[in-house]
Protein backbone atom coordinates (compact mmCIF):
# COMPACT_ATOMS: atom_id res chain seq x y z
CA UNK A 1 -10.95 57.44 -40.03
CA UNK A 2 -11.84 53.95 -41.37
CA UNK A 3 -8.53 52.50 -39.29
CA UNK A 4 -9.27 54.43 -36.55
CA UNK A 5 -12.53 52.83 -36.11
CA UNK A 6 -11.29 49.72 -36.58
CA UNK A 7 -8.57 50.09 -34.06
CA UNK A 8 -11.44 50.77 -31.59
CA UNK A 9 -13.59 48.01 -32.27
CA UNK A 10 -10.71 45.72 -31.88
CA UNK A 11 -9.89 47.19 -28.89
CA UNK A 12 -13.43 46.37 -27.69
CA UNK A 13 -13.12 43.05 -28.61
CA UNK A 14 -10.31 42.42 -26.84
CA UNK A 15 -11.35 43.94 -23.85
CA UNK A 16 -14.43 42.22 -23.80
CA UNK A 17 -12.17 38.81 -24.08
CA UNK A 18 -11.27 38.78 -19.89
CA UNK A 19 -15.27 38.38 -19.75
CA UNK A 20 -15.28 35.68 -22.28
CA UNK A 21 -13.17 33.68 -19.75
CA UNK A 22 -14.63 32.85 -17.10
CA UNK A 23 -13.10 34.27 -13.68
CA UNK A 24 -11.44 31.80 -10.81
CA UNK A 25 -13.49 32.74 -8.48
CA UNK A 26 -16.81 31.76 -9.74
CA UNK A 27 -19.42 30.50 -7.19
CA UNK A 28 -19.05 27.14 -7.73
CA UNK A 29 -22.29 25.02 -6.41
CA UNK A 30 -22.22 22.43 -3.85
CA UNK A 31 -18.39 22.74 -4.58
CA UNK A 32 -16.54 21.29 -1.84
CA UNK A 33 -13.54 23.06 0.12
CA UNK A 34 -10.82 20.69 1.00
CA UNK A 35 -7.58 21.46 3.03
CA UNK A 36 -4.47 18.98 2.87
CA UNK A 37 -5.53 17.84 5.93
CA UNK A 38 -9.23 16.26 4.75
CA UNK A 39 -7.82 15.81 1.00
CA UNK A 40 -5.29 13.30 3.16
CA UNK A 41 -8.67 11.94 5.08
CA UNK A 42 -10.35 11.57 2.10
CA UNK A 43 -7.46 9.85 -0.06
CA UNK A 44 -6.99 7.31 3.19
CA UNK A 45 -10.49 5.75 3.31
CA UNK A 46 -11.20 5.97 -0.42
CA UNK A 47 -7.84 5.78 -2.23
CA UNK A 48 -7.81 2.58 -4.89
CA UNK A 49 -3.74 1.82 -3.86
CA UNK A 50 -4.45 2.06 0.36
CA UNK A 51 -7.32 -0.16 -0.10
CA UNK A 52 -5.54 -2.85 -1.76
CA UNK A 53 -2.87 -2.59 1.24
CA UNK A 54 -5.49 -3.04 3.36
CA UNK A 55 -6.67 -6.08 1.76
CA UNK A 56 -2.98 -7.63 1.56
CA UNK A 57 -3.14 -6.90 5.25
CA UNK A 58 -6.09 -8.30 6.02
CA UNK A 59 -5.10 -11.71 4.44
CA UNK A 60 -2.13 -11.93 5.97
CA UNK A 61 -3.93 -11.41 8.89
CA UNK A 62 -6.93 -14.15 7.95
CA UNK A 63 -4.13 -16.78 7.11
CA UNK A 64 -2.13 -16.35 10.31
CA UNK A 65 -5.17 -16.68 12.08
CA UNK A 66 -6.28 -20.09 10.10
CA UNK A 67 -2.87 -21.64 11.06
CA UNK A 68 -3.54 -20.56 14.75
CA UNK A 69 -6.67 -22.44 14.84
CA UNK A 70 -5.00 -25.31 14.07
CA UNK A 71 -3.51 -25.66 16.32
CA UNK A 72 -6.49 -26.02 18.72
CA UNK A 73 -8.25 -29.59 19.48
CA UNK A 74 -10.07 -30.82 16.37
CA UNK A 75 -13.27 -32.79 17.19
CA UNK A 76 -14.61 -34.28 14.13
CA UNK A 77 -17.56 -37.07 13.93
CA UNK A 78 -17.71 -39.58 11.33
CA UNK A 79 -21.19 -41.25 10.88
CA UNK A 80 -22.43 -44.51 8.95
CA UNK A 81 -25.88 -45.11 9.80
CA UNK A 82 -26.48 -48.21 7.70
CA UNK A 83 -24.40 -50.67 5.67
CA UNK A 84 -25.94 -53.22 3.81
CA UNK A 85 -24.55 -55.91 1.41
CA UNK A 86 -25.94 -59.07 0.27
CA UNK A 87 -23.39 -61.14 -1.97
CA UNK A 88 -23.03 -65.24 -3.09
CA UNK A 89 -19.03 -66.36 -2.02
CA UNK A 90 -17.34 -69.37 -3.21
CA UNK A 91 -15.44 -71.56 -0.32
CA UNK A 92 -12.23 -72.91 -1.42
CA UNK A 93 -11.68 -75.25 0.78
CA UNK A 94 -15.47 -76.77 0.61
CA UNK A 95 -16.17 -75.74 -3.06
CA UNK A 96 -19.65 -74.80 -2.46
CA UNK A 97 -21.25 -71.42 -2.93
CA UNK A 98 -22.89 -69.67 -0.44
CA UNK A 99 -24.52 -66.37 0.72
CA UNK A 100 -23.29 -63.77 3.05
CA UNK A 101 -25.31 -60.84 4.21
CA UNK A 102 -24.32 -57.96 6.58
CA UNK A 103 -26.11 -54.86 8.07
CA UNK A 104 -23.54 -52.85 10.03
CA UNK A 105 -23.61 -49.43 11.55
CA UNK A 106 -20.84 -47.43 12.89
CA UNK A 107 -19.86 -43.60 14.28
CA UNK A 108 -15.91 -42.90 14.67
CA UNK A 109 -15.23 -39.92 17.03
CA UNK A 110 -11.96 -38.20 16.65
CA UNK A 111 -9.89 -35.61 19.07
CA UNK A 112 -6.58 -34.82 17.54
CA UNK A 113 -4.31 -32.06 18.83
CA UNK A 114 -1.59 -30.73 17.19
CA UNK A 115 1.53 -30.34 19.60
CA UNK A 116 3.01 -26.97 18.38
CA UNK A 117 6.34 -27.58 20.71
CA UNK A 118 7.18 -30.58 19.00
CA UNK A 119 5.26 -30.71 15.72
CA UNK A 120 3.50 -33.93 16.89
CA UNK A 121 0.09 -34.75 17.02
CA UNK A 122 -1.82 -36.39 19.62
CA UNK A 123 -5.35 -38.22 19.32
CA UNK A 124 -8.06 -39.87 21.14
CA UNK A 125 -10.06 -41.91 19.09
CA UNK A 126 -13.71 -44.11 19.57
CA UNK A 127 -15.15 -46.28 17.25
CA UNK A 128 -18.17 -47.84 18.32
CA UNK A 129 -20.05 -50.36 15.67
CA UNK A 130 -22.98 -52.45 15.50
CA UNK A 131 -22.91 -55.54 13.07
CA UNK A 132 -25.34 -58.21 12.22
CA UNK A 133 -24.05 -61.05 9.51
CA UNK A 134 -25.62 -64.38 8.45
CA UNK A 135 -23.90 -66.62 6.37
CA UNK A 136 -25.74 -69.44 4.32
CA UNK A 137 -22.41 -71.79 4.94
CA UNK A 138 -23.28 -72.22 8.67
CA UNK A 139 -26.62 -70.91 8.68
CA UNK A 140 -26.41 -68.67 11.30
CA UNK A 141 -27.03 -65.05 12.54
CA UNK A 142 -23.96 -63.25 14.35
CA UNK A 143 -24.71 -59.73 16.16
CA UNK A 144 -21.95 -57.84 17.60
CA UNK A 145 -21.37 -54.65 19.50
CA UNK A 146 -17.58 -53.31 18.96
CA UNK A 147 -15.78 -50.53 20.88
CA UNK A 148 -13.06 -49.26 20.18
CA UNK A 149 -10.97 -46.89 22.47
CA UNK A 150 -6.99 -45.73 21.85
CA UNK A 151 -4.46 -43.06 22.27
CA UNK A 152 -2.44 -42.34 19.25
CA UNK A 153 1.28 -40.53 19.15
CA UNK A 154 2.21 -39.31 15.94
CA UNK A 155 5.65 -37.98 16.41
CA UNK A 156 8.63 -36.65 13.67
CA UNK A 157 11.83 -37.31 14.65
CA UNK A 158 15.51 -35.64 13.59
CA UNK A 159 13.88 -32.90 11.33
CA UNK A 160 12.78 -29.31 11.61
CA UNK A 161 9.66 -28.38 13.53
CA UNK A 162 7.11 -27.16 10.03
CA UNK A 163 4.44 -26.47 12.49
CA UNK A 164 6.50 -23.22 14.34
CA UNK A 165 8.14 -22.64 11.26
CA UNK A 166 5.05 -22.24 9.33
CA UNK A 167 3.60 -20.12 12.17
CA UNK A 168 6.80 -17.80 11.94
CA UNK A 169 6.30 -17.39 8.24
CA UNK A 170 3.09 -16.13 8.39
CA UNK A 171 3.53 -13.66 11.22
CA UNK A 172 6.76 -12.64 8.89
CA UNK A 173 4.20 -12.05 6.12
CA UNK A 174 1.72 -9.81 8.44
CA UNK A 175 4.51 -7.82 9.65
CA UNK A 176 5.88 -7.44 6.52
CA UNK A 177 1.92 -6.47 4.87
CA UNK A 178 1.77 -3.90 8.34
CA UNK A 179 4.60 -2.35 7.05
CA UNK A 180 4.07 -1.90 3.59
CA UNK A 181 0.25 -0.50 4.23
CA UNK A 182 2.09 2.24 6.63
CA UNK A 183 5.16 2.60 3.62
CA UNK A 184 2.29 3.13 1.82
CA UNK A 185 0.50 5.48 3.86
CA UNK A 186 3.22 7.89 3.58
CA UNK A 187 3.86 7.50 -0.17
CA UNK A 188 -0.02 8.05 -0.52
CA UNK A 189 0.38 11.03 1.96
CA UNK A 190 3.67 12.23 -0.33
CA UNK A 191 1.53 11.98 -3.13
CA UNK A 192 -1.37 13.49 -1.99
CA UNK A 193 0.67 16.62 -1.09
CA UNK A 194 2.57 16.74 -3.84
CA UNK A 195 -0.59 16.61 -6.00
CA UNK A 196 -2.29 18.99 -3.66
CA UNK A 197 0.11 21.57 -4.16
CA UNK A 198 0.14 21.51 -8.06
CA UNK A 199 -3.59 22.22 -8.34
CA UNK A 200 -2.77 25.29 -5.90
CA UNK A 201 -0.06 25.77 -8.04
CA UNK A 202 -1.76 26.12 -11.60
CA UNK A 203 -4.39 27.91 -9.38
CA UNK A 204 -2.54 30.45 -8.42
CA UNK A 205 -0.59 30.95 -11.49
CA UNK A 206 -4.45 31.55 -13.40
CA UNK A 207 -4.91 34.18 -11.18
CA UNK A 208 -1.20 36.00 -11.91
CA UNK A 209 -2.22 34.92 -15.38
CA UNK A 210 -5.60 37.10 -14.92
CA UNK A 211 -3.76 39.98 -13.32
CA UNK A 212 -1.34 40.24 -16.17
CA UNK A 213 -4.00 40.17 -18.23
CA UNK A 214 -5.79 43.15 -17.27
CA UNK A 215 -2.65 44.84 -16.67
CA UNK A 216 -1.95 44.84 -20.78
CA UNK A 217 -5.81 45.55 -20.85
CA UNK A 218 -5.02 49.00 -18.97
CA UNK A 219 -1.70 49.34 -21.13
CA UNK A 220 -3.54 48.48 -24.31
CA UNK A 221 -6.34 51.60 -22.92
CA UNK A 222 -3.36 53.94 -21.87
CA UNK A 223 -2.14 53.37 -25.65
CA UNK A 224 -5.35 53.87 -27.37
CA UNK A 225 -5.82 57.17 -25.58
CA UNK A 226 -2.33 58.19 -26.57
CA UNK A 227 -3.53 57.35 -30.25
CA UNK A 228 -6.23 59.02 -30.25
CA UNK A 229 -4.90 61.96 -29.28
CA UNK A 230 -2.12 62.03 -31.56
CA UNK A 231 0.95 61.45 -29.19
CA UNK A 232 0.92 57.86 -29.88
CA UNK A 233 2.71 55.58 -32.29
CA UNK A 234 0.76 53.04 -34.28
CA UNK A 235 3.09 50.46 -34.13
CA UNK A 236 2.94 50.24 -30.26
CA UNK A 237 -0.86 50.08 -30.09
CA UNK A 238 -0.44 47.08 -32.34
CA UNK A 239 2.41 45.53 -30.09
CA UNK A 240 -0.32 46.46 -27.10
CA UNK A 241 -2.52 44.25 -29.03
CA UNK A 242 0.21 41.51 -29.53
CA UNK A 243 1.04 41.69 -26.04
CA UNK A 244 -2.88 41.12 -25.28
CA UNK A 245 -3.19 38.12 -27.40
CA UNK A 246 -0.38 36.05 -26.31
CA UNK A 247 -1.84 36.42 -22.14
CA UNK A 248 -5.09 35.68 -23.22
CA UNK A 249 -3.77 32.10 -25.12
CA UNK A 250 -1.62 31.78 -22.10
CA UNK A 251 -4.30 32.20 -19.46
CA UNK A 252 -6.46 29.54 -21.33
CA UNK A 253 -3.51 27.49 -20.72
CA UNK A 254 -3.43 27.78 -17.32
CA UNK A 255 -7.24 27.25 -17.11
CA UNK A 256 -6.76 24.04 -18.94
CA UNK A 257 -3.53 23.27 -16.91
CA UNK A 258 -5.88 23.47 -13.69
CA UNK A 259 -8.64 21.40 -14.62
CA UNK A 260 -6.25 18.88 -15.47
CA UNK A 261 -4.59 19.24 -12.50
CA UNK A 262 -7.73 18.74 -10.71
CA UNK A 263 -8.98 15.46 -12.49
CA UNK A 264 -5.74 13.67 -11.38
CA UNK A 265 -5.78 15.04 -7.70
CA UNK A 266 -9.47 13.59 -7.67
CA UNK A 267 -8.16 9.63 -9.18
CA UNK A 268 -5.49 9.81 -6.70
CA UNK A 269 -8.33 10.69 -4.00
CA UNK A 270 -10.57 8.26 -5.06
CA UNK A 271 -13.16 10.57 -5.62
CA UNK A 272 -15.52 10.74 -8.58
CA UNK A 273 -13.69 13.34 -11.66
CA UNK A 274 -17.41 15.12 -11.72
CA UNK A 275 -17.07 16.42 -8.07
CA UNK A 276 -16.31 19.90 -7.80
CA UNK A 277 -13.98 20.73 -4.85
CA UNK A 278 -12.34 23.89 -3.85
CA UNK A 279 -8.50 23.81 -2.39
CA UNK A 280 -7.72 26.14 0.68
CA UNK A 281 -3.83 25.72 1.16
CA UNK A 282 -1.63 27.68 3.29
CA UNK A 283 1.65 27.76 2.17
CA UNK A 284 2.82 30.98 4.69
CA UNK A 285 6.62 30.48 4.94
CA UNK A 286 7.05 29.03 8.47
CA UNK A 287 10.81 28.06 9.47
CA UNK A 288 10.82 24.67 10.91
CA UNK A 289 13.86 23.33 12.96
CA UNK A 290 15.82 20.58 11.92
CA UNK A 291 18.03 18.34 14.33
CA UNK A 292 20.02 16.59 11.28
CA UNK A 293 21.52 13.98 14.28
CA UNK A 294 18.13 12.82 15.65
CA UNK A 295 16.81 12.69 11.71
CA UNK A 296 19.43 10.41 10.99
CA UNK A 297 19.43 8.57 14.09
CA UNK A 298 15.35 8.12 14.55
CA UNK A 299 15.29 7.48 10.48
CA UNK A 300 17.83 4.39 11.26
CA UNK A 301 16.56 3.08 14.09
CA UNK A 302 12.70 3.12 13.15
CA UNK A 303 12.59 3.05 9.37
CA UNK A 304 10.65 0.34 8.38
CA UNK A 305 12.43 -0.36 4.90
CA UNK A 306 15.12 -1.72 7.46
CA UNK A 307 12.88 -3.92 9.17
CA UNK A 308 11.72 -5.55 5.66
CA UNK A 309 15.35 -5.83 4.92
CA UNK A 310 15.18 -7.94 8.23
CA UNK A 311 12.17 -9.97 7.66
CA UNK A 312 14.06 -10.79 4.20
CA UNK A 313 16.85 -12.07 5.74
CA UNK A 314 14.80 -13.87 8.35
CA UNK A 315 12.32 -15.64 5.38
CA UNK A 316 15.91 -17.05 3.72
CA UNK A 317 17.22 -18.17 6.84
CA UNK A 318 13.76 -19.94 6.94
CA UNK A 319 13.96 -20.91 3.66
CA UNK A 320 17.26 -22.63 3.93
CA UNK A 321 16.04 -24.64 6.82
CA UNK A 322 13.49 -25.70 4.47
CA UNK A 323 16.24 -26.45 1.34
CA UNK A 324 18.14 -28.27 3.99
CA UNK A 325 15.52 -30.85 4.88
CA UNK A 326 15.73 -32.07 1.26
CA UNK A 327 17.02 -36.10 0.89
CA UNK A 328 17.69 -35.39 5.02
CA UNK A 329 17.72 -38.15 7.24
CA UNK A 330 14.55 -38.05 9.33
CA UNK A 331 12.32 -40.22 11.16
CA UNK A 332 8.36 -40.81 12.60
CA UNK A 333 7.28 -42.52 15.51
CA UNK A 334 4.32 -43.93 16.34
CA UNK A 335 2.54 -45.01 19.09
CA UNK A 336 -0.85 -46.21 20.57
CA UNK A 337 -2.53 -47.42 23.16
CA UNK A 338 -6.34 -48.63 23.96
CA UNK A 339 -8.69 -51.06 24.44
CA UNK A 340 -11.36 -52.99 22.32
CA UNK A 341 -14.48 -54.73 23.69
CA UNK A 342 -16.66 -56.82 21.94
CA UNK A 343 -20.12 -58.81 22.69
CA UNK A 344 -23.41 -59.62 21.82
CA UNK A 345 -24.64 -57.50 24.11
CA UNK A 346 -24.20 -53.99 24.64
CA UNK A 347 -24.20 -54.34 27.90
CA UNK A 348 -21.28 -56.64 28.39
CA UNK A 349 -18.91 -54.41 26.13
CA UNK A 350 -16.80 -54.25 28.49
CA UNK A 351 -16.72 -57.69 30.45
CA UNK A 352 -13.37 -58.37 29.11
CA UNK A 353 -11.92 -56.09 26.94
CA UNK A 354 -8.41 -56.89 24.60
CA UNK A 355 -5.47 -54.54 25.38
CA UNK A 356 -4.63 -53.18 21.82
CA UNK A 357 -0.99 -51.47 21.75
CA UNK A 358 1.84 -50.53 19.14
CA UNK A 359 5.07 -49.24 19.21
CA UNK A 360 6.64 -47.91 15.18
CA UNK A 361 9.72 -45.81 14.40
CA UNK A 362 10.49 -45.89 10.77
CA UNK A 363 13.75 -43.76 9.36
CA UNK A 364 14.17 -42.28 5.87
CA UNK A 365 17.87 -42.54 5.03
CA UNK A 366 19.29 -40.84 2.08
CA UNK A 367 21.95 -42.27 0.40
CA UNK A 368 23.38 -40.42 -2.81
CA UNK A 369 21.62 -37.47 -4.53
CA UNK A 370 24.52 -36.51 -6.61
CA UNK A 371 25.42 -33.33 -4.80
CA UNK A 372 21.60 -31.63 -5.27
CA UNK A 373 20.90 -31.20 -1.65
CA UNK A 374 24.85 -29.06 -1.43
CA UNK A 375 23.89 -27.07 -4.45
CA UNK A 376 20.85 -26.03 -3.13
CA UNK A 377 22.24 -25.23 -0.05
CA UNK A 378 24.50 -22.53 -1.01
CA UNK A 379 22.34 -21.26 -3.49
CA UNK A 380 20.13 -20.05 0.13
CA UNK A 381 23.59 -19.07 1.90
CA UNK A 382 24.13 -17.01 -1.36
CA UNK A 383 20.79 -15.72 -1.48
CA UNK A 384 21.21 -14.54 2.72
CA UNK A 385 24.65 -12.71 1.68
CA UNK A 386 22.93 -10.71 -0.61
CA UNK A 387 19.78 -10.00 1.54
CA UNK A 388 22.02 -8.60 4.34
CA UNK A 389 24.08 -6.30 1.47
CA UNK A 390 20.64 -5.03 0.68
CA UNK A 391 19.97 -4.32 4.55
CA UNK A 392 23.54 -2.31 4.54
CA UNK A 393 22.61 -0.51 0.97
CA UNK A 394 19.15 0.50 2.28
CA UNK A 395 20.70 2.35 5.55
CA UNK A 396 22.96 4.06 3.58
CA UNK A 397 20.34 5.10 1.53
CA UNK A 398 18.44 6.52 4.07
CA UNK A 399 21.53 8.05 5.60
CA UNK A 400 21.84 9.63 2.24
CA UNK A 401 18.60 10.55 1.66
CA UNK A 402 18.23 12.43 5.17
CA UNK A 403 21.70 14.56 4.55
CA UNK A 404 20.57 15.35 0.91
CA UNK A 405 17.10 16.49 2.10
CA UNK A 406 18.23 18.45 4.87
CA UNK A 407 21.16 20.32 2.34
CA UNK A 408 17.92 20.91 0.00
CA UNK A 409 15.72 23.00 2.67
CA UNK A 410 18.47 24.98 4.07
CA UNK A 411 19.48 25.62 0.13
CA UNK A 412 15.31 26.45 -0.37
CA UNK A 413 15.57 29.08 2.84
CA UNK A 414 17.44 31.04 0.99
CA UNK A 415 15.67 30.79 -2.24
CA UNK A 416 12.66 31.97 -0.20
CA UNK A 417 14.29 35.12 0.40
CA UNK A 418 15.43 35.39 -2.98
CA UNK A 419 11.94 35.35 -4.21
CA UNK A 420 10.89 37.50 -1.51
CA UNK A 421 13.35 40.05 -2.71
CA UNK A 422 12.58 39.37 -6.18
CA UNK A 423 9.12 40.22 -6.18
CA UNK A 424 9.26 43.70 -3.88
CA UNK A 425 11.75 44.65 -6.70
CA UNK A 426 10.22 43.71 -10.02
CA UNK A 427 6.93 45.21 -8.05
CA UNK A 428 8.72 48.34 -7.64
CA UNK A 429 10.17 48.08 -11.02
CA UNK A 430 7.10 47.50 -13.16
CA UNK A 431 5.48 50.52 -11.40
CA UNK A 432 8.11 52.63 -12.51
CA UNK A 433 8.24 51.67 -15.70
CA UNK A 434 4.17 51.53 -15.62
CA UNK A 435 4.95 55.88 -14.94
CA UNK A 436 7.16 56.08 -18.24
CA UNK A 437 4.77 54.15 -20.30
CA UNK A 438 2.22 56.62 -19.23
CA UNK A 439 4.64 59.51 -19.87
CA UNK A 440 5.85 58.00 -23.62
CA UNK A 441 9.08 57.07 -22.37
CA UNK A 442 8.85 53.35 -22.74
CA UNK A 443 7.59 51.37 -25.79
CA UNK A 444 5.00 48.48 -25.30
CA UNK A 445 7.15 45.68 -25.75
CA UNK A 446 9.18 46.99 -22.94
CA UNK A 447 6.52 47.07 -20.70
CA UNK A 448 5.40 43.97 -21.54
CA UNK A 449 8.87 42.50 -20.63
CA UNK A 450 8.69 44.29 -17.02
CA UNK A 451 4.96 42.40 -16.94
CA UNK A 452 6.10 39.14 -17.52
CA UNK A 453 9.35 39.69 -15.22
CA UNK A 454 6.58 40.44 -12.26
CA UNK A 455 4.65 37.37 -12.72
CA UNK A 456 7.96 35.31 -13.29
CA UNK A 457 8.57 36.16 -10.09
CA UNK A 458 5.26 35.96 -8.81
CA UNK A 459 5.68 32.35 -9.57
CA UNK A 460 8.72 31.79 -8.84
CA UNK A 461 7.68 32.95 -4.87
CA UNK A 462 5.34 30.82 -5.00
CA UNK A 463 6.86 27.85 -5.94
CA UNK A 464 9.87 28.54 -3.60
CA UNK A 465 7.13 28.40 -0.64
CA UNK A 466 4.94 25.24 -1.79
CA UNK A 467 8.93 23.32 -2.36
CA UNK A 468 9.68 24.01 1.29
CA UNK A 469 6.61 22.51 2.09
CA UNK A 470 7.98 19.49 0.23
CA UNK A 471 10.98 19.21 1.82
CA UNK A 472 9.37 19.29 5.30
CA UNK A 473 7.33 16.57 4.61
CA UNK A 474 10.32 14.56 2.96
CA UNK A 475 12.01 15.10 6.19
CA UNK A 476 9.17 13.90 8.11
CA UNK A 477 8.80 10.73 5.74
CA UNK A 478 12.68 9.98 5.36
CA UNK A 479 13.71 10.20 9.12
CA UNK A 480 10.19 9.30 10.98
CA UNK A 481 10.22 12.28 12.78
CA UNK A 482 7.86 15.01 12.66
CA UNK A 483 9.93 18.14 13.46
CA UNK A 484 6.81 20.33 12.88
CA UNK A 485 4.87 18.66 16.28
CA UNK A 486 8.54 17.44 17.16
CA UNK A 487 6.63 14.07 17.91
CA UNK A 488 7.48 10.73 16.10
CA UNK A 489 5.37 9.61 13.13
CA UNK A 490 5.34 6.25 14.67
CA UNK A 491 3.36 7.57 17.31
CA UNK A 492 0.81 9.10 14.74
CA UNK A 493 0.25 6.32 12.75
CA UNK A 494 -1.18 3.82 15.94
């Protein structure tokens, strides 16, 4: 009697345990409900990796717009308002000492613009002065008025133009920025699925874990009643309780699995890991087309790892130009032309003016650098070679990667249906079986093995579904092409 009642109690106990944890579908306050479409929202304005492509973009953007401003006319205004000086000089030539002072003002006006065709610069340039000197030697006071007036030509001469190439490195740099925030838009949106569909995942399996569980619950009842009436063996109310045990440790697993789950799908999101959220995913098998041609051709044409194998090539053509101008032979050229006046009077600036021109070309001729100019000029021919093997590697990669993805969902269409079948039958199975339990034709480890086939496959469906999903979205990613909307991504991301 004394075992009898202790069978009972622990029976109790153990039935009282699915209470003890609490059930999925608490109400969950000011929880929030997110679908993979506003968990992708979300993750795009707060995510910590597409905000730092942003700001990449943004100072690509800042920089090529500094270099374009440039470009423009330049005024600039240099003021001196007053100039004094008051110092004793010696005079060679009459050995005596004497005393100089000066008050002078002056304002230079400048105008420079930078000729972008030639990578010259052009100027217009005043300086006006006022000046009032007396020297002790002569004793006398001299005030002037000065004007200056000139065009200035500075001009490089058998070299590369830095100005354009300058300009094209920068808008390389944007484009290149552009295209890694959208490479990274899709890798966040990969991510975000992928992530999305594990906490559905671990969700769901909780609640096969649950079912199970009160499935051995009824078992371990339909067991105890067989005890207790005499009809039962001992030893399978214990392996009831066994059977019991190990779900209940396994469906604190999956509990903890899930919150887990849920604290990394929130740091990917950029969300804070103490908001509760709810996921609503539809993972409904839905067969989705697939034109392998167009994949592979769209995916070649419009993948923009191609186009940064192109922009790589293009910065070490640039960069040779650059290696190549080392020890060159160049030259400048300078010119000017203008005007001074000069008087007493402001008035008569201009009375008769001096014609003020120059005319300069200077050269830079190397003459022996000990071959470090060659060197370094097939190092950047080597380093092109291998940028255009990359560009070749990288569409065969994606030629690769579209044919293996598209193998992989045909191959998952049929695992579908597998685990379709699967689950009717170990459904159909475990009720059977449930029948001979009830009539004392089965043993409870036997049962429990039909249980845990069920929710196998349980899982296994599910996972079959939420890979498909995958694959779709791999397709979409790898080839540009959204076969779902049969639209291009492209189009989506403007």
């Amino acid at each position: 009697m004394r075992n009898h009642f202790l069978l009972k109690a622990l029976g109790a106990f153990l039935m009282a345990g699915i209470f003890i944890i609490p059930p999925l579908s608490q109400d969950l306050h000011a929880a929030q409900t997110l679908t993979l479409q506003s968990a992708l929202q979300v993750s795009m304005d707060k995510s910590p990796s597409i905000r730092q492509s942003r700001l990449n973009l943004k100072r690509s953007q800042a920089s090529l717009d500094a270099a374009s401003a440039r470009l423009k006319s330049k005024f600039s205004l240099s003021l001196t308002p007053l100039t004094y000086s008051n110092n004793r000089n010696f005079d060679d030539f009459s050995s005596t000492w004497y005393t100089r002072e000066t008050t002078q003002s002056s304002g230079l006006l400048r105008i420079e613009q930078p000729i972008k065709w030639t990578d010259g610069t052009l100027s217009l340039i005043n300086n006006f002065s006022w000046r009032e000197s007396y020297s002790g030697q002569v004793d006398k006071t001299d005030r002037t008025y000065t004007n200056e007036f000139y065009i200035s030509l500075q001009q490089p001469i058998f070299t590369y133009n830095r100005t354009k190439l300058e300009l094209d490195n920068l808008r390389l740099d944007l484009e290149r920025n552009q295209l890694q925030y959208n490479i990274q838009r899709l890798s966040l949106e990969k991510q975000v699925t992928e992530h999305f569909f594990n906490v559905y995942k671990t969700k769901k399996s909780l609640e096969i874990a649950e079912e199970d569980y009160k499935n051995k619950i009824d078992s371990y009842k339909i067991m105890q009643n067989k005890v207790d009436a005499g009809i039962g063996k001992k030893e399978d109310l214990y392996q009831a309780e066994l059977n019991m045990s190990k779900i209940k440790s396994e469906l604190q697993n999956q509990r903890v699995q899930m919150e887990d789950a849920l604290d990394n799908f929130k740091k990917l999101l950029g969300i804070s890991i103490y908001e509760e959220i709810i996921i609503a995913a539809d993972v409904s098998y839905m067969p989705v087309e697939i034109d392998l041609k167009k994949a592979i051709e769209h995916g070649l044409k419009n993948r923009m790892e191609i186009r940064q194998s192109q922009i790589d090539i293009r910065n070490a053509e640039n960069n040779l130009i650059e290696t190549s101008s080392n020890n060159e032979f160049r030259g400048d050229l300078n010119f000017s032309y203008g005007s001074t006046g000069m008087d007493e009077a402001f008035s008569n600036l201009y009375d008769s003016p001096d014609k003020d021109q120059q005319f300069r070309v200077t050269l830079e001729v190397p003459l022996w650098d000990w071959g470090e100019k060659e060197s370094m000029i097939e190092a950047s021919k080597a380093t092109i070679d291998s940028r255009k093997l990359d560009l070749e590697s990288t569409k065969d990669d994606i030629m690769i990667g579209i044919r293996e993805t598209y193998r992989n969902l045909q191959n998952q269409i049929t695992q579908i249906e597998i685990t379709n079948q699967n689950v009717r039958l170990s459904e159909l199975t475990y009720e059977i079986n449930l029948e001979r339990y009830k009539n004392g034709d089965l043993t409870s480890k036997d049962l429990n093995d039909y249980q845990n086939q069920l929710s196998r496959e349980k899982n296994s469906k599910i996972s079959a579904l939420i890979q498909y999903k995958l694959y779709i979205l791999e397709m979409k990613i790898k080839s540009l092409w959204n076969f779902e909307n049969n639209c291009s991504v492209l189009d989506q991301m403007q």
